[in-house]
PDB file of N, CA and C in Angstrom:
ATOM      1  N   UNK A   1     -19.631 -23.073   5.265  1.00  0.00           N
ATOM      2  CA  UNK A   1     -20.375 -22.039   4.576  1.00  0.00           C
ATOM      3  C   UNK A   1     -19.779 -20.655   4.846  1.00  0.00           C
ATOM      4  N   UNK A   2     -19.429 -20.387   6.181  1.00  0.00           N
ATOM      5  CA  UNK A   2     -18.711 -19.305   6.288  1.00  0.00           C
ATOM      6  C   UNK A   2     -17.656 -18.766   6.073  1.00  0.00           C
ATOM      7  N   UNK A   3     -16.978 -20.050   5.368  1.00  0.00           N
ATOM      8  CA  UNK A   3     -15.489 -19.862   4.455  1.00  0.00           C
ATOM      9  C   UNK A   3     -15.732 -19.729   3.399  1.00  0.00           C
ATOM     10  N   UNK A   4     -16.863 -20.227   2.526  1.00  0.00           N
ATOM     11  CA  UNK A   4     -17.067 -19.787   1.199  1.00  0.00           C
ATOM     12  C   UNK A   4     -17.205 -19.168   0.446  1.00  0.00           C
ATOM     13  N   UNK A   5     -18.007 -17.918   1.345  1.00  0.00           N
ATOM     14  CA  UNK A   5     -18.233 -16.584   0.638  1.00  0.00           C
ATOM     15  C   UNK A   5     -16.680 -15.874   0.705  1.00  0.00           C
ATOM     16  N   UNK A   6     -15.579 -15.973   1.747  1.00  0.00           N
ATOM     17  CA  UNK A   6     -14.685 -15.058   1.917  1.00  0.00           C
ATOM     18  C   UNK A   6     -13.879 -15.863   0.371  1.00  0.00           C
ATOM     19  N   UNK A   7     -14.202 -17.408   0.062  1.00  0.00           N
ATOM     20  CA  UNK A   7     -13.263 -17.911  -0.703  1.00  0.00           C
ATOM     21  C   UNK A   7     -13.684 -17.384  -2.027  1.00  0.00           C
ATOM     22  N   UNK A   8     -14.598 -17.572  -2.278  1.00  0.00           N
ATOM     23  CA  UNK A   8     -15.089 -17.290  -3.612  1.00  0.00           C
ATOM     24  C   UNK A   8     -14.723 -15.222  -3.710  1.00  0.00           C
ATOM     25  N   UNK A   9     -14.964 -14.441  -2.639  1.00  0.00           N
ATOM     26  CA  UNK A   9     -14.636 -13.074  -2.613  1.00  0.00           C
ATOM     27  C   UNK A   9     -12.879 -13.026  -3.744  1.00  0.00           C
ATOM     28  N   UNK A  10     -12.135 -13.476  -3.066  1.00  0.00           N
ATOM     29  CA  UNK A  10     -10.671 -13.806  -3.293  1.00  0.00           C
ATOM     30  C   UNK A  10     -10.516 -14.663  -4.533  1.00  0.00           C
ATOM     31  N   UNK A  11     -11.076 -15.489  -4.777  1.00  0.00           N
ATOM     32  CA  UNK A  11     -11.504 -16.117  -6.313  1.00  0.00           C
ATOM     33  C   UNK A  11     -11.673 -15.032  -7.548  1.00  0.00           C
ATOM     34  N   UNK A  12     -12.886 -14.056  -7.218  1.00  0.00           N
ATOM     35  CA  UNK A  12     -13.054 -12.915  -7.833  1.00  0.00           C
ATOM     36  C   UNK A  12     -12.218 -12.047  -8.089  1.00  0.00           C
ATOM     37  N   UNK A  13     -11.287 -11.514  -6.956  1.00  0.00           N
ATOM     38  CA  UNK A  13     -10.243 -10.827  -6.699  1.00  0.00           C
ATOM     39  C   UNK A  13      -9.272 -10.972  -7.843  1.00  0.00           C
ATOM     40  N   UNK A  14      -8.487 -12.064  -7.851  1.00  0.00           N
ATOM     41  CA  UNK A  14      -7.700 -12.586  -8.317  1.00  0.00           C
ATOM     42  C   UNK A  14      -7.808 -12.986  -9.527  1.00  0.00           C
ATOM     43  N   UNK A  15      -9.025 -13.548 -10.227  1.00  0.00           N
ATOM     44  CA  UNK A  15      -8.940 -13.741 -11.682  1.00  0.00           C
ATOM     45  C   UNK A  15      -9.124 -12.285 -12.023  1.00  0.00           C
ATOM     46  N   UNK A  16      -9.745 -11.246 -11.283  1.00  0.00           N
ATOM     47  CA  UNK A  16     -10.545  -9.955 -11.992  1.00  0.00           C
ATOM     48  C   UNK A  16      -8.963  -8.895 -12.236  1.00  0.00           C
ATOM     49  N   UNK A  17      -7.766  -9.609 -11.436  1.00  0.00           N
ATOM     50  CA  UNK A  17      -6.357  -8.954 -11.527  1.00  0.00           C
ATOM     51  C   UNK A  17      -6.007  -9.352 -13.461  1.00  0.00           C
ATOM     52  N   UNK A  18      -6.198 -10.700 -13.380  1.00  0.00           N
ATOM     53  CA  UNK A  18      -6.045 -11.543 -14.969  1.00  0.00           C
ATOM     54  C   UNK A  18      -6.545 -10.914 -15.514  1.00  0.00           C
ATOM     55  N   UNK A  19      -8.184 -10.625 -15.346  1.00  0.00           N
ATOM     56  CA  UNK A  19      -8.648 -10.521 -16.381  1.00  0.00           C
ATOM     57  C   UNK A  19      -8.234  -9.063 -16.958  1.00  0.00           C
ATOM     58  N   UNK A  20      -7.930  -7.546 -16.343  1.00  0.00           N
ATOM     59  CA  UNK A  20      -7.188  -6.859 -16.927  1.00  0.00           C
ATOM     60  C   UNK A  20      -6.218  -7.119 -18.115  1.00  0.00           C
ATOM     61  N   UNK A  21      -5.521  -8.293 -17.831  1.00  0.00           N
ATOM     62  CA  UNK A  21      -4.113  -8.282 -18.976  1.00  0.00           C
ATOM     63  C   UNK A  21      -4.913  -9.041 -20.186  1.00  0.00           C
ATOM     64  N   UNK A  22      -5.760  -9.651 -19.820  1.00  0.00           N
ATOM     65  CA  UNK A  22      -6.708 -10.230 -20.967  1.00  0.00           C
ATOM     66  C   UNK A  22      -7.206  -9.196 -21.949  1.00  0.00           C
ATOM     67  N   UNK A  23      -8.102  -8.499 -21.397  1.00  0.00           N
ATOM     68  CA  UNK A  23      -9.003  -7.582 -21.518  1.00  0.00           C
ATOM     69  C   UNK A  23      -8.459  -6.407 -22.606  1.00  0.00           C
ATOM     70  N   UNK A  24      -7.250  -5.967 -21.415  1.00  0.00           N
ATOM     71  CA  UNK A  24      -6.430  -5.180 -22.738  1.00  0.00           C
ATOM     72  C   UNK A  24      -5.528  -5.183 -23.576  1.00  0.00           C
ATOM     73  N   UNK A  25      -5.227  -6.713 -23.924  1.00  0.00           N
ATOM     74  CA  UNK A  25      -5.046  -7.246 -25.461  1.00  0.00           C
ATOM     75  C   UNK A  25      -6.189  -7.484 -26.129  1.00  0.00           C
ATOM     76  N   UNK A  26      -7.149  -7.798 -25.818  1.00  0.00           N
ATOM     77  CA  UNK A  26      -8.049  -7.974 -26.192  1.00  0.00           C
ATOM     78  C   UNK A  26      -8.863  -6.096 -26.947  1.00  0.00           C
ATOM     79  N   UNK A  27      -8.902  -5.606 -26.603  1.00  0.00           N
ATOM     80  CA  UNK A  27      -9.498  -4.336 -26.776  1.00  0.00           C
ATOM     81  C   UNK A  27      -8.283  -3.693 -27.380  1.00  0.00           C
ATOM     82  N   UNK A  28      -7.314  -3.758 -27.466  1.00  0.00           N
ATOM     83  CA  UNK A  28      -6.324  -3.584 -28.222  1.00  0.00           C
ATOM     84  C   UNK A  28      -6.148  -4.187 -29.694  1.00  0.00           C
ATOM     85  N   UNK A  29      -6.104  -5.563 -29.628  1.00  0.00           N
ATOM     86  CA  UNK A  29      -6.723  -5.687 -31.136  1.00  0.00           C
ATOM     87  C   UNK A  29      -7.993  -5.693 -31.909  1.00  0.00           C
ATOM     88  N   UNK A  30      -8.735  -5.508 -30.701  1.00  0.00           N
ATOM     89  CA  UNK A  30     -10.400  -4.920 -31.564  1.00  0.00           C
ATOM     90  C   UNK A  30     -10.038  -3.411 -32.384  1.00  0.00           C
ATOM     91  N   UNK A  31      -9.184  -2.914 -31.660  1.00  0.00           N
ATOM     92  CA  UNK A  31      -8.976  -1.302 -32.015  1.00  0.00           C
ATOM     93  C   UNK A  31      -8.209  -1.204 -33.430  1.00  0.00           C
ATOM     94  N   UNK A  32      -7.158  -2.633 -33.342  1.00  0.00           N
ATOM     95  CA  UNK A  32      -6.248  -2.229 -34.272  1.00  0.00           C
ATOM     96  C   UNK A  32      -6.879  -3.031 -35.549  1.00  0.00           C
ATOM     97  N   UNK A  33      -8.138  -4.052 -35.357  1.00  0.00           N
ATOM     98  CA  UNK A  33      -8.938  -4.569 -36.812  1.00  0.00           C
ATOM     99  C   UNK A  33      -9.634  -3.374 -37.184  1.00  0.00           C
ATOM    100  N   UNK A  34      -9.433  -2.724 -36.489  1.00  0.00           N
ATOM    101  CA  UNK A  34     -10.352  -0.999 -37.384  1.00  0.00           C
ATOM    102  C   UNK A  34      -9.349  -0.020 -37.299  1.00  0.00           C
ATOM    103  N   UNK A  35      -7.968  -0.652 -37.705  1.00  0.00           N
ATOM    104  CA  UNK A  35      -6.942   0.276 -38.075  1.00  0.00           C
ATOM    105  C   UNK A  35      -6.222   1.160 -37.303  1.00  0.00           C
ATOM    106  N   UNK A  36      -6.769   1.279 -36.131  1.00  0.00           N
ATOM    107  CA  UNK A  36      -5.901   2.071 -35.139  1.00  0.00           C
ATOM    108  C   UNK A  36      -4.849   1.762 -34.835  1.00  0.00           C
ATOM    109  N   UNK A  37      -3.673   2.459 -34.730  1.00  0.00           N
ATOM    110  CA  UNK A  37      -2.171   2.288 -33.482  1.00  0.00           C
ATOM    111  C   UNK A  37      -2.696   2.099 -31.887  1.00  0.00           C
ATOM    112  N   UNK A  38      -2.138   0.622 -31.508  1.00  0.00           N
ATOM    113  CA  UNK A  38      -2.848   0.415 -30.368  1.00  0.00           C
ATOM    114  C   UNK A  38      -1.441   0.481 -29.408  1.00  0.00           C
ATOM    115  N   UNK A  39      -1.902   0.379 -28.161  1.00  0.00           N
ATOM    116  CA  UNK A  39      -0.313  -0.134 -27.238  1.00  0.00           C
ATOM    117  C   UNK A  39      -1.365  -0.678 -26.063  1.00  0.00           C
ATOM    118  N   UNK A  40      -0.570  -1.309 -25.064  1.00  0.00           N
ATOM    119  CA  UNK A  40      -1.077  -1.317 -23.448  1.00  0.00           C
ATOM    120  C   UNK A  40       0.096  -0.826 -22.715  1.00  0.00           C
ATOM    121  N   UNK A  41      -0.720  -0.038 -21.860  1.00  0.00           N
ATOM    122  CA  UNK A  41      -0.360   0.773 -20.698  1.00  0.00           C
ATOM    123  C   UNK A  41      -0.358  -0.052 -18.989  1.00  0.00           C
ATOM    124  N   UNK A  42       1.146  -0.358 -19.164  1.00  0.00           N
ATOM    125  CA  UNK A  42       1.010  -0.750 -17.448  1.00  0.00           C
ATOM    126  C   UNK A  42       1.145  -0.100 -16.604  1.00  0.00           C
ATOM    127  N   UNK A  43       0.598   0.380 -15.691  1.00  0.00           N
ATOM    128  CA  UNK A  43       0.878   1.800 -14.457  1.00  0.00           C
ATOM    129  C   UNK A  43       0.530   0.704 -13.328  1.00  0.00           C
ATOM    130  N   UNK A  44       1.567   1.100 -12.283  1.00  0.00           N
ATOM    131  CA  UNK A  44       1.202   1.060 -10.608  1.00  0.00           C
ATOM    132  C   UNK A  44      -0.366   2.174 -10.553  1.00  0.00           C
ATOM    133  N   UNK A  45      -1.041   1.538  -9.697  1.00  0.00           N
ATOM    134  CA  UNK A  45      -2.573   2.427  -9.484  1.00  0.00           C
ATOM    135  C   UNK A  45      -2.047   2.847  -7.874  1.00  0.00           C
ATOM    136  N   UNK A  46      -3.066   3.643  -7.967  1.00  0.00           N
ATOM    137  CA  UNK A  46      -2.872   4.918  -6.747  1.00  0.00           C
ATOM    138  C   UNK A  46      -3.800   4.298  -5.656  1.00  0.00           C
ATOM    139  N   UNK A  47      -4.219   5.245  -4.739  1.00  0.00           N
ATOM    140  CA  UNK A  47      -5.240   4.217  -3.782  1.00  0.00           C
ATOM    141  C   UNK A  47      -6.330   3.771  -4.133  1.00  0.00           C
ATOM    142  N   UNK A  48      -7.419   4.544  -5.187  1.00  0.00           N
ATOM    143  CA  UNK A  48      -8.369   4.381  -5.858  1.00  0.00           C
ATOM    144  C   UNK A  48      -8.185   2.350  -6.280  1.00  0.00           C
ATOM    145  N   UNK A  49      -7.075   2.784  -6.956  1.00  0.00           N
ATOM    146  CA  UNK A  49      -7.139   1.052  -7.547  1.00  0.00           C
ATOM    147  C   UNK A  49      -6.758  -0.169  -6.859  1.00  0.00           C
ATOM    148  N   UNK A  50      -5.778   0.708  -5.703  1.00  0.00           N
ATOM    149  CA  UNK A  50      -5.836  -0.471  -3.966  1.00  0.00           C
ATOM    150  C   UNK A  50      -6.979  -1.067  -3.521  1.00  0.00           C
ATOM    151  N   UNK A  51      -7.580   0.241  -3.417  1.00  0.00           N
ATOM    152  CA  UNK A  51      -9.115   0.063  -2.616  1.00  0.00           C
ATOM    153  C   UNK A  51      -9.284  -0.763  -3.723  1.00  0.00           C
ATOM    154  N   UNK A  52     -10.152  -0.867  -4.898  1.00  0.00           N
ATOM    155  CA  UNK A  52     -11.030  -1.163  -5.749  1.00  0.00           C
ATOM    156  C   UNK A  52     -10.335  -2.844  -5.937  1.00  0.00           C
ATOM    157  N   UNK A  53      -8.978  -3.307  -5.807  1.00  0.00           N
ATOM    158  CA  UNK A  53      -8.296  -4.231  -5.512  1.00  0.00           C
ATOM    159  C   UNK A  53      -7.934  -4.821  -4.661  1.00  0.00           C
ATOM    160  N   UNK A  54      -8.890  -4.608  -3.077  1.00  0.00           N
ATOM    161  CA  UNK A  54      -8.539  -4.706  -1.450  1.00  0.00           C
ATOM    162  C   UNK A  54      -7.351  -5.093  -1.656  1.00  0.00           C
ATOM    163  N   UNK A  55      -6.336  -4.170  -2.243  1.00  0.00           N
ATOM    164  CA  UNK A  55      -4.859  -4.391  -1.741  1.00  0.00           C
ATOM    165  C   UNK A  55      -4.138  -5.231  -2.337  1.00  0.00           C
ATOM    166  N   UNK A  56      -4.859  -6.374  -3.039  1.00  0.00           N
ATOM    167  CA  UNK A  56      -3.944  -7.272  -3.810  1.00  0.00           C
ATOM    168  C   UNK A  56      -3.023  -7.070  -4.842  1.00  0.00           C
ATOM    169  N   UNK A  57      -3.939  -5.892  -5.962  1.00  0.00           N
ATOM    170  CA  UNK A  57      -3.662  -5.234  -6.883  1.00  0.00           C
ATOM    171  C   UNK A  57      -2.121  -3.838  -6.857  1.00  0.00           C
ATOM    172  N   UNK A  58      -1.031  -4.107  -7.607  1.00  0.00           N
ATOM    173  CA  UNK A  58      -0.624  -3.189  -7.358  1.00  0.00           C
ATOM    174  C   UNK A  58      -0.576  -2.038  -8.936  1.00  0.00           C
ATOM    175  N   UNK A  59      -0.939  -2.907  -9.502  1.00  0.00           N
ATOM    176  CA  UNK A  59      -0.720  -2.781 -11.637  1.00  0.00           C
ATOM    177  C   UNK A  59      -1.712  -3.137 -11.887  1.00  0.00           C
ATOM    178  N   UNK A  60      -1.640  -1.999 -13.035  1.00  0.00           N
ATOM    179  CA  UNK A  60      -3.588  -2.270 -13.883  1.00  0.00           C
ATOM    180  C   UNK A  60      -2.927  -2.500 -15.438  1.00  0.00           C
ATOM    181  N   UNK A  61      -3.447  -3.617 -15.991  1.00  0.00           N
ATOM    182  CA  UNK A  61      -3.478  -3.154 -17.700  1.00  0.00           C
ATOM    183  C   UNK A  61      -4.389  -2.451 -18.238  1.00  0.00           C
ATOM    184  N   UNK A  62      -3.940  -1.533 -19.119  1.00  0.00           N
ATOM    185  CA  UNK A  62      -4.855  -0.927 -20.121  1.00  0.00           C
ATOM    186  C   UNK A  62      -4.947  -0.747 -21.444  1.00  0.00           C
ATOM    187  N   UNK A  63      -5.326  -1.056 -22.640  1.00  0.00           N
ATOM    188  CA  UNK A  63      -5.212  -0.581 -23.958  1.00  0.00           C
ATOM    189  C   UNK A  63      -5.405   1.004 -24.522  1.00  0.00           C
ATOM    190  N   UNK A  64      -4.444   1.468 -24.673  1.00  0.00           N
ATOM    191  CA  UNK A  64      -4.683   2.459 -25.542  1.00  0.00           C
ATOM    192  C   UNK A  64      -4.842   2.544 -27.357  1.00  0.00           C
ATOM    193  N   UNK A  65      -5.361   3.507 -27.479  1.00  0.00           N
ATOM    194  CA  UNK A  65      -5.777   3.996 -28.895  1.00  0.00           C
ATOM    195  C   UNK A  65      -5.391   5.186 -29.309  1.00  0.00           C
ATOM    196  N   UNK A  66      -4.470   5.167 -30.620  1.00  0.00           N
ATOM    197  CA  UNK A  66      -4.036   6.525 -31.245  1.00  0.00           C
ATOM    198  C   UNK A  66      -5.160   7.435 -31.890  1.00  0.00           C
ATOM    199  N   UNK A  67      -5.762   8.035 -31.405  1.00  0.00           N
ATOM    200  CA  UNK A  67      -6.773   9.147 -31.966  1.00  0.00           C
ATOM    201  C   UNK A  67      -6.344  10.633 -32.335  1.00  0.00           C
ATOM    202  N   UNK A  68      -6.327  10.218 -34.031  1.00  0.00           N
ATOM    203  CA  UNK A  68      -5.956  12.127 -34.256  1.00  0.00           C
ATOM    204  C   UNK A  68      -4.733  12.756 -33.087  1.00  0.00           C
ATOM    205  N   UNK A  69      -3.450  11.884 -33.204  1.00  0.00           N
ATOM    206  CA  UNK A  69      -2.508  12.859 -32.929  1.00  0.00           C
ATOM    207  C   UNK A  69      -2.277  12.069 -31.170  1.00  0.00           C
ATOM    208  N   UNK A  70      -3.417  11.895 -30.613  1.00  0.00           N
ATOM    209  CA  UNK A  70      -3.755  11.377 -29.010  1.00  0.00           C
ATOM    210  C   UNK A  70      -3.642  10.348 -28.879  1.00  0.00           C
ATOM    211  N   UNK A  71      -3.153   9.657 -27.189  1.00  0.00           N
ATOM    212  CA  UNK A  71      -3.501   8.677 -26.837  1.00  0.00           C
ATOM    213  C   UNK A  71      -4.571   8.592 -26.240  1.00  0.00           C
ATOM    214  N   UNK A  72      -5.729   7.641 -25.928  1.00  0.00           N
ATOM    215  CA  UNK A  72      -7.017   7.775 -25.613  1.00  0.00           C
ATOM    216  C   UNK A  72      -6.761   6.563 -24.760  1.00  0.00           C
ATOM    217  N   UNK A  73      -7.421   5.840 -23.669  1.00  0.00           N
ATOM    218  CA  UNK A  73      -7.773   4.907 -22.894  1.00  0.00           C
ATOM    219  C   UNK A  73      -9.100   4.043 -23.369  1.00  0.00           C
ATOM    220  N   UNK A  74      -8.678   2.760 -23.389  1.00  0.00           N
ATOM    221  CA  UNK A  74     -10.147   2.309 -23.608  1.00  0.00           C
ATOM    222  C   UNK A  74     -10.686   2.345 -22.263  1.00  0.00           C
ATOM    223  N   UNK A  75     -12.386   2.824 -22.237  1.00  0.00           N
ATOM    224  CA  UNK A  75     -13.060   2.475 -20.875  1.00  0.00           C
ATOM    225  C   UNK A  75     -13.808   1.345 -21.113  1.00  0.00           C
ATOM    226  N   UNK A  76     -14.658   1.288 -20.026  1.00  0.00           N
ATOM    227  CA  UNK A  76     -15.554   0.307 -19.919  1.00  0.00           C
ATOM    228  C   UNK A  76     -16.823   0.525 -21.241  1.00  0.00           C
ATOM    229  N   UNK A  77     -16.726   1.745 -21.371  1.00  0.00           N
ATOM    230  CA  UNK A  77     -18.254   2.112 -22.617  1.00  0.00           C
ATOM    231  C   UNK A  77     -17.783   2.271 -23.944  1.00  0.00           C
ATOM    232  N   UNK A  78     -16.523   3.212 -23.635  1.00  0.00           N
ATOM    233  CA  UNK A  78     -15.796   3.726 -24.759  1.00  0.00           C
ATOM    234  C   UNK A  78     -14.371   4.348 -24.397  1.00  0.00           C
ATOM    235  N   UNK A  79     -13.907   4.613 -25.488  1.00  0.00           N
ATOM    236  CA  UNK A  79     -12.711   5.450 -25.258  1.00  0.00           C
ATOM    237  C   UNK A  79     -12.697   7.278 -24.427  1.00  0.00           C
ATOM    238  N   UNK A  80     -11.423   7.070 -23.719  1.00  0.00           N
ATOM    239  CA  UNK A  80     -11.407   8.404 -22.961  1.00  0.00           C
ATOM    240  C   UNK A  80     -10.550   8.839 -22.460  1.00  0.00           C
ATOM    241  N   UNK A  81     -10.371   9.993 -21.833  1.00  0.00           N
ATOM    242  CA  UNK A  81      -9.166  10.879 -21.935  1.00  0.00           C
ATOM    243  C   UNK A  81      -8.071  11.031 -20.610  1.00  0.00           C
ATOM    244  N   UNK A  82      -8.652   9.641 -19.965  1.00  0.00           N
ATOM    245  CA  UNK A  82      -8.239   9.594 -18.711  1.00  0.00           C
ATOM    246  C   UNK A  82      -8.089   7.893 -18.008  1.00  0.00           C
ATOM    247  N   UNK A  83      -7.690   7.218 -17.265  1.00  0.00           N
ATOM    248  CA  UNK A  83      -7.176   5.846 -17.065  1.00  0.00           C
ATOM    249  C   UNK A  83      -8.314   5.544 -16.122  1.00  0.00           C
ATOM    250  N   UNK A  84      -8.705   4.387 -15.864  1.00  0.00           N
ATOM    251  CA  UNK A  84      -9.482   3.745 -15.065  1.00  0.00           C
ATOM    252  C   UNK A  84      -9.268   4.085 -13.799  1.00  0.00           C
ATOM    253  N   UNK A  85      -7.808   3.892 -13.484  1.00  0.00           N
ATOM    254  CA  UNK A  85      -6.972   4.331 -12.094  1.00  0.00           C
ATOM    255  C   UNK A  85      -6.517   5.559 -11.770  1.00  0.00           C
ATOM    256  N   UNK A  86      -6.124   5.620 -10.795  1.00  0.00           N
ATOM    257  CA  UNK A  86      -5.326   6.758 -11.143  1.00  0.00           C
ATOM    258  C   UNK A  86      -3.474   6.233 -10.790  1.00  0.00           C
ATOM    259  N   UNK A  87      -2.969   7.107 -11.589  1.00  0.00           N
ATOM    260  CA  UNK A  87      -1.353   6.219 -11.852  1.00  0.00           C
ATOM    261  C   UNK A  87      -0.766   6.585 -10.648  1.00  0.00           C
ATOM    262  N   UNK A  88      -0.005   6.202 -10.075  1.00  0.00           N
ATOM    263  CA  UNK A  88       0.785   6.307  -8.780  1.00  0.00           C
ATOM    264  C   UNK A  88       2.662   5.587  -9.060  1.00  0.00           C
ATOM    265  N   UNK A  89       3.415   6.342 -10.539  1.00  0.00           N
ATOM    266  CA  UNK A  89       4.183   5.856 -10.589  1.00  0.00           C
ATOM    267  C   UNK A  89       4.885   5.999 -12.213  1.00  0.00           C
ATOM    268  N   UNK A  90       5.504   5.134 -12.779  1.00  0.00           N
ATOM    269  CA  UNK A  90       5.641   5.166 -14.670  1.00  0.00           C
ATOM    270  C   UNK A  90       4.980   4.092 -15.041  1.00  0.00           C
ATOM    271  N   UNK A  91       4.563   4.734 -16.115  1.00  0.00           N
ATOM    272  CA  UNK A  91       3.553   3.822 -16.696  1.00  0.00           C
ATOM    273  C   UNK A  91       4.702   3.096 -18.132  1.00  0.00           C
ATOM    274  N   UNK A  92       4.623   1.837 -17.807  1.00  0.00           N
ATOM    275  CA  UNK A  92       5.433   0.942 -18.831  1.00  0.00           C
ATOM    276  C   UNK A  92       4.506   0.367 -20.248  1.00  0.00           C
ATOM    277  N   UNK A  93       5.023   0.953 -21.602  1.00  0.00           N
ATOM    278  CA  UNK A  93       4.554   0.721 -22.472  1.00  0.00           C
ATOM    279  C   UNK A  93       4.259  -0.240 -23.472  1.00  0.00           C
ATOM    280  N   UNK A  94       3.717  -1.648 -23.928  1.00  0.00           N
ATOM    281  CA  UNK A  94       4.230  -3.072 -24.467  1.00  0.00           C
ATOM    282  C   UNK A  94       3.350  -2.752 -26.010  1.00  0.00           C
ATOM    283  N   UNK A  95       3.276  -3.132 -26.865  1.00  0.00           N
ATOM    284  CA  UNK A  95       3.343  -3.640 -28.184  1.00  0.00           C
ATOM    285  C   UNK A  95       2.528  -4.948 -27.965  1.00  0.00           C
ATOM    286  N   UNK A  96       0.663  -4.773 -28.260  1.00  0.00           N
ATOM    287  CA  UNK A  96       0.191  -6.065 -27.476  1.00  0.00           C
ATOM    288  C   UNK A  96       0.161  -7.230 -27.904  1.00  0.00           C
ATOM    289  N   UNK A  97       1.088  -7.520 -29.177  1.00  0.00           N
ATOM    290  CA  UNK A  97       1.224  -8.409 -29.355  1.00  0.00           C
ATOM    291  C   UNK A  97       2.396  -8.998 -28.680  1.00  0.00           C
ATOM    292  N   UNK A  98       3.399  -8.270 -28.237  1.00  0.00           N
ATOM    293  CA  UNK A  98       4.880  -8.356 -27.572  1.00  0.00           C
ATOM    294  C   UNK A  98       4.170  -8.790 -26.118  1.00  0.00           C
ATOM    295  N   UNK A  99       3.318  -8.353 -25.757  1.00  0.00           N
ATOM    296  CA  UNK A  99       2.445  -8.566 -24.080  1.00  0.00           C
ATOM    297  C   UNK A  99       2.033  -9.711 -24.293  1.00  0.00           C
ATOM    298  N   UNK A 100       0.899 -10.050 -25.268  1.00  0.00           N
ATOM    299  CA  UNK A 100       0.818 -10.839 -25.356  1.00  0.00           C
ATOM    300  C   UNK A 100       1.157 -12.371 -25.388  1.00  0.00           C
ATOM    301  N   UNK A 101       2.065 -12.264 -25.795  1.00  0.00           N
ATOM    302  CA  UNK A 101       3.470 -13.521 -26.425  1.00  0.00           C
ATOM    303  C   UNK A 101       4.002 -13.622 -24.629  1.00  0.00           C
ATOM    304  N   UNK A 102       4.358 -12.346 -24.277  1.00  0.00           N
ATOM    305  CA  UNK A 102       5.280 -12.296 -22.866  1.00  0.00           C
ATOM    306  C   UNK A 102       4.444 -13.127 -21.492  1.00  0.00           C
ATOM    307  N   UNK A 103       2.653 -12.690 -21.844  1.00  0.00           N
ATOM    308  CA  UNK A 103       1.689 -13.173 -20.696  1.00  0.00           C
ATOM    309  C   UNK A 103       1.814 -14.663 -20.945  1.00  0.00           C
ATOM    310  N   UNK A 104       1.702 -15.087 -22.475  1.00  0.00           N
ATOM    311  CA  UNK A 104       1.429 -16.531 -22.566  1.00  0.00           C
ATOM    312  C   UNK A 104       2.528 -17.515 -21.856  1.00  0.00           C
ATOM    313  N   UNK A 105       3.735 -16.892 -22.310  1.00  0.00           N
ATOM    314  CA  UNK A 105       5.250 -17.512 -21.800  1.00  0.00           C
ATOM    315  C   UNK A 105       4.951 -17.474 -20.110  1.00  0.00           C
ATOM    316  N   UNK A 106       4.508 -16.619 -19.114  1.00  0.00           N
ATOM    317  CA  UNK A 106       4.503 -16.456 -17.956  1.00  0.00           C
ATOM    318  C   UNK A 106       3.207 -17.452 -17.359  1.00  0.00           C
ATOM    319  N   UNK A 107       2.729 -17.703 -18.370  1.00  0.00           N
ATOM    320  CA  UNK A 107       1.179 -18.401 -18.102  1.00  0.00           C
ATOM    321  C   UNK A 107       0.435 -17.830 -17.594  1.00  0.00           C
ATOM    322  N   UNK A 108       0.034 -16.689 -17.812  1.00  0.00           N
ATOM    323  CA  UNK A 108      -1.015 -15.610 -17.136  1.00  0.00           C
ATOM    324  C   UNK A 108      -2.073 -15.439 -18.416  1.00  0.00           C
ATOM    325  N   UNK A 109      -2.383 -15.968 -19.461  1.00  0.00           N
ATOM    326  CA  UNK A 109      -2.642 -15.301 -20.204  1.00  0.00           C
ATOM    327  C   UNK A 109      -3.859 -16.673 -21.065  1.00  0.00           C
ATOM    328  N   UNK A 110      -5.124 -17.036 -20.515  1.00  0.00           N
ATOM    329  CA  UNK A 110      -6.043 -17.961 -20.934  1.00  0.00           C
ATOM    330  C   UNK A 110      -6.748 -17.857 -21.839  1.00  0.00           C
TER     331      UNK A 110
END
């Protein structure tokens, strides 16, 4: 019993790394069935996203959205003018259908 909770902790951990690259293909083509220019944004995260990743985490995915001229971030509610993380590095740009195709080939991508 006292291994379970630490196992299942690390269970969480680890799919919740996946579920990012999911998430923002996913919210990426919600954006682009209502016509938007979409991309995902890969950045190294700063300590904010260490911590929030006890360390496992070193890369966050994100979907962006072309708004009037801008790139915008999808959040958790809505779109916004700033990243979940904070970046600690270059942020590498994919075409989410090109991510997409690339996660499935790597098998990261359910």
């Amino acid at each position: 019993m006292k291994l379970l909770i630490p196992i299942m902790a690390l269970l969480i951990l680890l799919s919740a790394c996946q579920t990012c690259r999911v998430t923002s293909c996913e919210d990426a083509f919600e954006y682009e069935a209502k016509g938007y220019q979409t991309r995902i944004a890969i950045y190294p995260v700063g300590l904010d996203g260490k911590l929030w990743g006890a360390f496992l985490w070193t890369h966050h995915a994100q979907a962006q959205v072309l708004v009037d001229g801008q790139w915008k971030w999808v959040g958790m509610v809505s779109l916004t003018d700033t990243p979940t993380f904070s970046i600690q590095g270059d942020v590498t740009y994919w075409q989410p259908t090109i991510y997409q195709e690339w996660l499935h080939g790597q098998g990261l991508y359910y």
